[in-house]
Protein backbone atom coordinates (compact mmCIF):
# COMPACT_ATOMS: atom_id res chain seq x y z
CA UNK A 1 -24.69 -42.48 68.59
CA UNK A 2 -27.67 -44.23 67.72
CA UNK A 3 -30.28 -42.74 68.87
CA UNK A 4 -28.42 -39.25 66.56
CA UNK A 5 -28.90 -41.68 64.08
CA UNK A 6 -32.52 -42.37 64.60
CA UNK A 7 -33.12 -38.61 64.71
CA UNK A 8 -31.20 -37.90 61.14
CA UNK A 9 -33.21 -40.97 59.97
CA UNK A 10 -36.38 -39.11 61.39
CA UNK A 11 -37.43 -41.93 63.21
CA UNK A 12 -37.64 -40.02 66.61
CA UNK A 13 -38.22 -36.12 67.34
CA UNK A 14 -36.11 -33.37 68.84
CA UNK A 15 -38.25 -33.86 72.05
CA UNK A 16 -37.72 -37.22 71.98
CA UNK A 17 -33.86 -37.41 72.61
CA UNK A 18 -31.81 -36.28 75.17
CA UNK A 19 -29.65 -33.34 75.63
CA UNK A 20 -26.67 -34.14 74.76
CA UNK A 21 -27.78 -35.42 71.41
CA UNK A 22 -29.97 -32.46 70.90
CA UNK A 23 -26.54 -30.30 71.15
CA UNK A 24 -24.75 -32.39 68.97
CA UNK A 25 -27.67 -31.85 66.52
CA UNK A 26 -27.50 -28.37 66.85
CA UNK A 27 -23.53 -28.46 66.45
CA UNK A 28 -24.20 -30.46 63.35
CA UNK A 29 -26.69 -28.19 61.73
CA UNK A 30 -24.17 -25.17 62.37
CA UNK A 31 -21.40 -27.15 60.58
CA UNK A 32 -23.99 -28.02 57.66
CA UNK A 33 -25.17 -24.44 57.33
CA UNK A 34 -21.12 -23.49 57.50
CA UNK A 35 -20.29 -25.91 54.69
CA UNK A 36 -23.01 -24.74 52.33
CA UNK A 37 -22.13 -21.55 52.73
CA UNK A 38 -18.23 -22.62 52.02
CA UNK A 39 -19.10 -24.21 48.99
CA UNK A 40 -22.01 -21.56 47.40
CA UNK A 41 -19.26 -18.90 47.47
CA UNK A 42 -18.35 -16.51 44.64
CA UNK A 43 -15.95 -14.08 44.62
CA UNK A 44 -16.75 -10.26 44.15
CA UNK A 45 -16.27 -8.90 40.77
CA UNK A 46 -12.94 -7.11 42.24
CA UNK A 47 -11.77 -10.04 43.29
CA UNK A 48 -11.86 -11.50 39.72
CA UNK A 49 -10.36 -8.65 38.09
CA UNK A 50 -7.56 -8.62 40.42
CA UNK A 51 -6.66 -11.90 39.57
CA UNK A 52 -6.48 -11.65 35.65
CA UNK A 53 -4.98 -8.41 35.93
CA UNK A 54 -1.79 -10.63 37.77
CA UNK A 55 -2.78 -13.68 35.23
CA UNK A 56 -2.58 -11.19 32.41
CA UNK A 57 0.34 -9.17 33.92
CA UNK A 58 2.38 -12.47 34.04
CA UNK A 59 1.68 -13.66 30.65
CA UNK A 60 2.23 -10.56 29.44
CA UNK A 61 6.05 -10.54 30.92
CA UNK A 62 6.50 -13.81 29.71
CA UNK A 63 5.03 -12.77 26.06
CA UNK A 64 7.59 -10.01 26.18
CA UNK A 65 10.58 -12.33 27.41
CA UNK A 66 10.17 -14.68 24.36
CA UNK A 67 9.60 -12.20 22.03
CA UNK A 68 13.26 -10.24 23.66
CA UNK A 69 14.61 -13.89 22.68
CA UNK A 70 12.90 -14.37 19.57
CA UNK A 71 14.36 -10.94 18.20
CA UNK A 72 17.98 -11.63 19.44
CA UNK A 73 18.36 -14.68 17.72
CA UNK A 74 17.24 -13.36 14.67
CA UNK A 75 19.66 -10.53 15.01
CA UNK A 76 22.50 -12.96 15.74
CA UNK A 77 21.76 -15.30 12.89
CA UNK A 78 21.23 -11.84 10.47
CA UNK A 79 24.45 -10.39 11.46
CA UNK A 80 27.02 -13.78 11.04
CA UNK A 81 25.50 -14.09 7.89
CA UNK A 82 26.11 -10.61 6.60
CA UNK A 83 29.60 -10.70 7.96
CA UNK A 84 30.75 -14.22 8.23
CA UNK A 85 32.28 -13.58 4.23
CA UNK A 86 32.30 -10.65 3.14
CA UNK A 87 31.97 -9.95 -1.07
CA UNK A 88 35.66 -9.73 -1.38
CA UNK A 89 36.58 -12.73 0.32
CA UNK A 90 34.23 -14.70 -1.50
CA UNK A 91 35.46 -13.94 -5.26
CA UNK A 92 39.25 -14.24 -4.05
CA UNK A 93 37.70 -17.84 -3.34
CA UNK A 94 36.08 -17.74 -7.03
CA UNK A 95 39.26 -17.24 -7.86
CA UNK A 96 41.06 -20.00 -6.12
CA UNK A 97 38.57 -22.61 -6.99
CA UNK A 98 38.04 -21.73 -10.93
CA UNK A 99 42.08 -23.08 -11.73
CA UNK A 100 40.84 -26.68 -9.83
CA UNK A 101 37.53 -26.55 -11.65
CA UNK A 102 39.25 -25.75 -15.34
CA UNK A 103 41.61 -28.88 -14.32
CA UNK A 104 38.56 -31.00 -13.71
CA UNK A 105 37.29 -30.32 -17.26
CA UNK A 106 40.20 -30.92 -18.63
CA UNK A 107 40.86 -33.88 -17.46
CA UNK A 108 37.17 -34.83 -18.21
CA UNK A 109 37.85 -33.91 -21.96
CA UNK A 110 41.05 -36.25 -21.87
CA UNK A 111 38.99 -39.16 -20.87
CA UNK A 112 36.14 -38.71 -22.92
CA UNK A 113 38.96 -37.98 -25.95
CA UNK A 114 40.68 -41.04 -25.40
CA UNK A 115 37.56 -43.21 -24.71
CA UNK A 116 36.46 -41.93 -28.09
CA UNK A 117 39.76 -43.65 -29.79
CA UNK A 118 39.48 -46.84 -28.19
């Protein structure tokens, strides 16, 4: 291992060092040359539009799903309010509450009558 070393370092030639460290030399420069090309890759053009077109395919399902949601519940919350009391219901209850509010005033208009006389 160290006279591989001294080679990387440059300290000694190819010539200079025996065989079995000039085939782990080679065997090293093959796994360089492998890596580089590993990490200088790009994918095709095709490639990339293949994967937005499932990115955008997704997001578009999921932009489609809320929206479904978004709708409903703004269906649901337009409908109980239309029919949760109807017009007739609500001025029968008019109705009842008008006799309790006259009795309110009225006895408002006693107090303030007799407070008055004091």
């Amino acid at each position: 291992m160290d006279e591989f070393d001294r080679l990387l370092d440059g300290e000694k030639s190819l010539e200079e060092v025996s065989d079995d460290v000039r085939r782990s030399y080679q065997l090293y420069r093959k796994i360089l040359e492998m890596y580089k090309v590993r990490c200088e890759y790009t994918p095709s053009e095709r490639l990339k539009e293949k994967i937005l077109r499932r990115y955008k395919r997704k997001s578009a399902v999921l932009t489609g799903v809320l929206l479904g949601v978004f709708a409903s519940v703004i269906f649901v919350f337009v409908l109980f309010d239309t029919l949760s009391l109807p017009s007739y219901r609500k001025e029968k209850l008019a109705q009842v509450q008008n006799p309790v509010v006259s009795d309110v005033i009225y006895f408002i208009k006693t107090v303030e009558l007799i407070s008055d006389g004091w």
